[in-house]
Protein backbone atom coordinates (compact mmCIF):
# COMPACT_ATOMS: atom_id res chain seq x y z
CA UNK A 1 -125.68 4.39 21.36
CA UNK A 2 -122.33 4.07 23.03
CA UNK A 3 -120.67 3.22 19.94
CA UNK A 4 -122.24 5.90 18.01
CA UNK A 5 -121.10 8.72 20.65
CA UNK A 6 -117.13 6.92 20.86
CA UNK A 7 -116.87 7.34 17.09
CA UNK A 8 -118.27 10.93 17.17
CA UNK A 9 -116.00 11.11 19.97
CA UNK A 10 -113.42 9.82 17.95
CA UNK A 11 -113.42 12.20 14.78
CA UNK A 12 -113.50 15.39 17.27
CA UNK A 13 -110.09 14.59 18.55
CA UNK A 14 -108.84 13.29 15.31
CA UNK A 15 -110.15 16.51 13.85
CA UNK A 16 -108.62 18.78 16.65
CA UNK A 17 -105.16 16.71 16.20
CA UNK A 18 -104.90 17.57 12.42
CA UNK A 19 -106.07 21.28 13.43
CA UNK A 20 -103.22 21.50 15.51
CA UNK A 21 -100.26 20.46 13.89
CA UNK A 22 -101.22 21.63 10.88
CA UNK A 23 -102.13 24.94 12.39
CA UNK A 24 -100.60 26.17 15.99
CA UNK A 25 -98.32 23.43 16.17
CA UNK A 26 -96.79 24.57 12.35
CA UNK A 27 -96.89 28.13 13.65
CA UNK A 28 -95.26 27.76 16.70
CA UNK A 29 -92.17 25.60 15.32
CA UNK A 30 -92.25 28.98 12.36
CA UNK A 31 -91.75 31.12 15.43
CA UNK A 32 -89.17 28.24 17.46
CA UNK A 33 -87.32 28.42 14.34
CA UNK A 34 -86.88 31.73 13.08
CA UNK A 35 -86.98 34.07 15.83
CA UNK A 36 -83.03 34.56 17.27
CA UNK A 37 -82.81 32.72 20.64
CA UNK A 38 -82.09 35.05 23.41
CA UNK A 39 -78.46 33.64 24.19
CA UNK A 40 -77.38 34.43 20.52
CA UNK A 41 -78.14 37.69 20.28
CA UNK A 42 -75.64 40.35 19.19
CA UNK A 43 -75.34 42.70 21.58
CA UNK A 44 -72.25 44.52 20.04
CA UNK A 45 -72.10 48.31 20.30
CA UNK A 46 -69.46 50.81 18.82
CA UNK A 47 -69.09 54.35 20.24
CA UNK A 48 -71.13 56.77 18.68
CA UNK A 49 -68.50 58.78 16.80
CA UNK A 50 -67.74 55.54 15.06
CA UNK A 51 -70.50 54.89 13.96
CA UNK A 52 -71.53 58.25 12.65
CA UNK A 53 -68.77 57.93 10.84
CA UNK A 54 -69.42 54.78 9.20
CA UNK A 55 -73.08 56.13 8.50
CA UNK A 56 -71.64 58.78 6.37
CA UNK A 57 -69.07 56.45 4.37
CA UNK A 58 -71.57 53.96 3.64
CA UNK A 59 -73.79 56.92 2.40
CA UNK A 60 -71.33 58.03 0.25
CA UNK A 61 -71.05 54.12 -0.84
CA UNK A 62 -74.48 53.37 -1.82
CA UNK A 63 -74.98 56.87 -3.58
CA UNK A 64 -72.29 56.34 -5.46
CA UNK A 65 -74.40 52.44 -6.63
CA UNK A 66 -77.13 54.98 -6.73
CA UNK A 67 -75.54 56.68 -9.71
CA UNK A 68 -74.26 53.93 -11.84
CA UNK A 69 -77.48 51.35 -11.64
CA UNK A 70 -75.35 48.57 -12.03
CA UNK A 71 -77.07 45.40 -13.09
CA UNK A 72 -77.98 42.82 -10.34
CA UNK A 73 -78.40 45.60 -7.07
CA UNK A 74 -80.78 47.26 -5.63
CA UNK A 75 -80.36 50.57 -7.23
CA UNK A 76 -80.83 49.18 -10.86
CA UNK A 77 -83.62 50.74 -11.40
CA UNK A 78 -84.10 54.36 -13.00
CA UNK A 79 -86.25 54.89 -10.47
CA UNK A 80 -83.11 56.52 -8.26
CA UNK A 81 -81.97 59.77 -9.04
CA UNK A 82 -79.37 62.51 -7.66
CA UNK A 83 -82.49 63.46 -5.82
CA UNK A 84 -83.17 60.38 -4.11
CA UNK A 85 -82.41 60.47 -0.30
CA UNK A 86 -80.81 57.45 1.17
CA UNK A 87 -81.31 56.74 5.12
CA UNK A 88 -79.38 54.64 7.21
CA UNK A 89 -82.05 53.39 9.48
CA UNK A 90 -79.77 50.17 11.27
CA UNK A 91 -75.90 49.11 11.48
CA UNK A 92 -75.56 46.38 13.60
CA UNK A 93 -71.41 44.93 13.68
CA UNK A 94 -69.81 41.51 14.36
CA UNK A 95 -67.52 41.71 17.79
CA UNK A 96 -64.78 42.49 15.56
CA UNK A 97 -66.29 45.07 14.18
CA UNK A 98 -65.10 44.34 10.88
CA UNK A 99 -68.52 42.96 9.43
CA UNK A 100 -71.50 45.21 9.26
CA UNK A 101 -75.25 44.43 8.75
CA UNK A 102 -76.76 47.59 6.71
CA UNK A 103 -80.66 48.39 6.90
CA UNK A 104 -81.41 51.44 4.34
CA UNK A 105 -84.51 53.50 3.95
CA UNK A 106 -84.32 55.37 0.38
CA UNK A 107 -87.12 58.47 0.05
CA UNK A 108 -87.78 59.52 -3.21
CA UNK A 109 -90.84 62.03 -5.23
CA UNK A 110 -93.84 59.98 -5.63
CA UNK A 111 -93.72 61.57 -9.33
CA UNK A 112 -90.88 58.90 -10.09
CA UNK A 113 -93.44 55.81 -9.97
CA UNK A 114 -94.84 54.09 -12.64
CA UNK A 115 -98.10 54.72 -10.85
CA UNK A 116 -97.59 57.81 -8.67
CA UNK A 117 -99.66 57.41 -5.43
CA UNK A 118 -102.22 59.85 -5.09
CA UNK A 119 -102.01 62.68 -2.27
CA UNK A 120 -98.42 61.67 -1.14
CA UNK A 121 -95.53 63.40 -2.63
CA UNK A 122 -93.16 60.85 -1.47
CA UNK A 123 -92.47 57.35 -0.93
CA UNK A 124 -90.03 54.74 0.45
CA UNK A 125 -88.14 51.68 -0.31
CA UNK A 126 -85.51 49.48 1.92
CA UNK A 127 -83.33 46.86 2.11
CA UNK A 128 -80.41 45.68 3.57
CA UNK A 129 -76.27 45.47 2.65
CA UNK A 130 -73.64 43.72 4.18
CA UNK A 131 -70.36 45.27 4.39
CA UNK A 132 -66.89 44.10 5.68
CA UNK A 133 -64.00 46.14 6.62
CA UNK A 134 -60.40 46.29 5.50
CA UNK A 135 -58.46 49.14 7.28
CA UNK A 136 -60.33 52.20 6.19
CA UNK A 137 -61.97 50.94 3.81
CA UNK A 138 -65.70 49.54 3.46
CA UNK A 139 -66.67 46.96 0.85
CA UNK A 140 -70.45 46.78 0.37
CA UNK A 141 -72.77 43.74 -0.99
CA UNK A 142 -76.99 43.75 -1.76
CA UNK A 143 -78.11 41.32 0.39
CA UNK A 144 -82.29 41.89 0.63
CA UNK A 145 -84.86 41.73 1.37
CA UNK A 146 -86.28 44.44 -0.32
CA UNK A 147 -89.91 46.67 0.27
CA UNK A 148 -90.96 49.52 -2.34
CA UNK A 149 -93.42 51.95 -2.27
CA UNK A 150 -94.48 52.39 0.94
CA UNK A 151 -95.66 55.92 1.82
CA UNK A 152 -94.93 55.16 6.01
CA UNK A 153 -91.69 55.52 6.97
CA UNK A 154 -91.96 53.89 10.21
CA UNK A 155 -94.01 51.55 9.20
CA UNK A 156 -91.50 50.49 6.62
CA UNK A 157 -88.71 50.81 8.96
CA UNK A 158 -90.30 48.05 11.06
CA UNK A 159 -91.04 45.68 8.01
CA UNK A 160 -87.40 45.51 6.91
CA UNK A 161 -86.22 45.21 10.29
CA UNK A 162 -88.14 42.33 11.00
CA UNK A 163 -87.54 40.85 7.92
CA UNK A 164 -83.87 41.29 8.93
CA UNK A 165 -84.03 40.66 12.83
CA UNK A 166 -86.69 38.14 12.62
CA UNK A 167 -87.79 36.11 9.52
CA UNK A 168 -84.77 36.10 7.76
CA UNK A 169 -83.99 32.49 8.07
CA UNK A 170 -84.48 30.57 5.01
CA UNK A 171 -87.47 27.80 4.87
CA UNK A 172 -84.09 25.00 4.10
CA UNK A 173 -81.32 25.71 5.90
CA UNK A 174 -79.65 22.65 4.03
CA UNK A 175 -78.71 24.31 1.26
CA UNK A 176 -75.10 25.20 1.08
CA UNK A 177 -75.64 29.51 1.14
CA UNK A 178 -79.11 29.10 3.11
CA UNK A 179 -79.55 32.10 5.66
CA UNK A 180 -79.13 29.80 8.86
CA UNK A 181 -79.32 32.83 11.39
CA UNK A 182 -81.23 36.16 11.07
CA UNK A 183 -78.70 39.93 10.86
CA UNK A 184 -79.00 40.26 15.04
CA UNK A 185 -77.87 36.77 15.54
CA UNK A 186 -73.83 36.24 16.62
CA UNK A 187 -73.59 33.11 14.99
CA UNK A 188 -74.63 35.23 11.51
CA UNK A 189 -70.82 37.11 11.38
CA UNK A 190 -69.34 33.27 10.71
CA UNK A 191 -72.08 32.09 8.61
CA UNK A 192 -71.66 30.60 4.68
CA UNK A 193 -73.24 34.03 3.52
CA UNK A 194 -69.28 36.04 4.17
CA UNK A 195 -67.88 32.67 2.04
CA UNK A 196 -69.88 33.30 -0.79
CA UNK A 197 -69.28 37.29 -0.88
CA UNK A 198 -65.60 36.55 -1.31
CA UNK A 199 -66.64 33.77 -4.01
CA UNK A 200 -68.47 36.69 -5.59
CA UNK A 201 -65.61 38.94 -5.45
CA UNK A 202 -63.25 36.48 -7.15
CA UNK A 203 -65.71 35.82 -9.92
CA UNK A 204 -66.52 39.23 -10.36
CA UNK A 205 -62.62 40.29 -10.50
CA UNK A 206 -62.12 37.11 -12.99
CA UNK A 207 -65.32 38.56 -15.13
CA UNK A 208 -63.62 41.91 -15.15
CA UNK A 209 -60.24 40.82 -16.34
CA UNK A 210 -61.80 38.53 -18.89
CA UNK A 211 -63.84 41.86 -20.15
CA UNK A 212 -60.57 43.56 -20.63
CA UNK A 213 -58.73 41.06 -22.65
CA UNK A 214 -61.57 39.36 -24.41
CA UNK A 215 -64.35 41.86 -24.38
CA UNK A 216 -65.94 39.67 -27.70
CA UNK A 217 -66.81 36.62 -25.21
CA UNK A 218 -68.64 39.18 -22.55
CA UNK A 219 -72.39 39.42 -22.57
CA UNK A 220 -74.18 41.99 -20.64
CA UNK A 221 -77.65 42.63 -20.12
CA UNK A 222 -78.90 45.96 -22.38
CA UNK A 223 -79.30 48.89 -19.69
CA UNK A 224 -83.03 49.42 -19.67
């Protein structure tokens, strides 16, 4: 009888053990691991006027992307139109205030869907751009994640930023242009993500040049 009730015994706490770090345990080390520790958050704040004023450049940016749906950003698709509002729901800045950390909200008709929602005449997308500064001038890059058709705008405003501010961290951080930190994290303004924009940028001026002089070896993707 005693051995009987020790091995019941037994496979309850075995059972409970697997339960745990399979479930709370694994959950808990998600939430250690991606949530920005309170001693690394960016607490960096521009005056007002500032930023008002970068709101309206970076507006002017990203409508002009709007327009030309170039191939690998987030305004590829047809979908965005002269009509199509863009709002600048976050900036957050690096202490130097020469990186940025861009969380948009676009609003367009709900008749531009492939499948129009029903009783809602609009709806809402987001995602998020980096953006570095050199003298007056802003530079923007996609960086995601990105939410579509969502008719509630605060709900949707809360997704991306805590996609952004809180899950944001890739699963391997190994990798050598893993996201190590989330967008509200002061280690993220020195992170391998500003390396590879400029690797971008030099591969993307190279691509250009090479366009000019041998347009025959470009390929492009058909516009669709």
């Amino acid at each position: 009888m005693k051995k009987t009730t020790f091995i019941i015994i037994s496979v309850v706490v075995i059972g409970l053990t697997f339960y745990y770090f399979k479930n709370i345990y694994g959950w808990l080390e998600f939430r250690k691991n991606t949530d920005t520790p309170d001693q690394f958050l960016n607490k960096t704040v521009t005056r007002k006027e500032n930023y008002s004023k970068d709101s309206l450049t970076i507006s002017a940016k990203l409508k002009d992307l709007l327009l030309r749906h170039e191939n690998e950003d987030f305004f590829y698709s047809k979908e965005y139109f002269e009509g199509t509002d863009i709002i600048i729901d976050t900036i957050i800045y690096s202490p130097d205030l020469a990186k940025l950390g861009i969380l948009i909200l676009t609003k367009n008709p709900t008749s531009r869907q492939l499948l129009p929602t029903k009783e809602k005449d609009y709806y809402y997308n987001a995602t998020a751009y980096l953006c570095v500064r050199q003298q007056d001038s802003l530079s923007l890059t996609w960086l995601g994640p990105s939410f579509t058709n969502s008719t509630d705008k605060s709900e949707l405003s809360k997704d991306i930023r805590k996609a952004c501010f809180r899950t944001f961290v890739s699963k391997d951080t190994t990798e050598k242009y893993a996201y190590k930190y989330n967008l509200n994290d002061s280690r993220f303004w020195t992170s391998s993500v500003w390396q590879k924009i400029e690797e971008d940028k030099v591969k993307k001026k190279e691509f250009d040049e090479e366009k000019i002089k041998h347009p025959e070896n470009i390929y492009e993707p058909p516009e669709r």
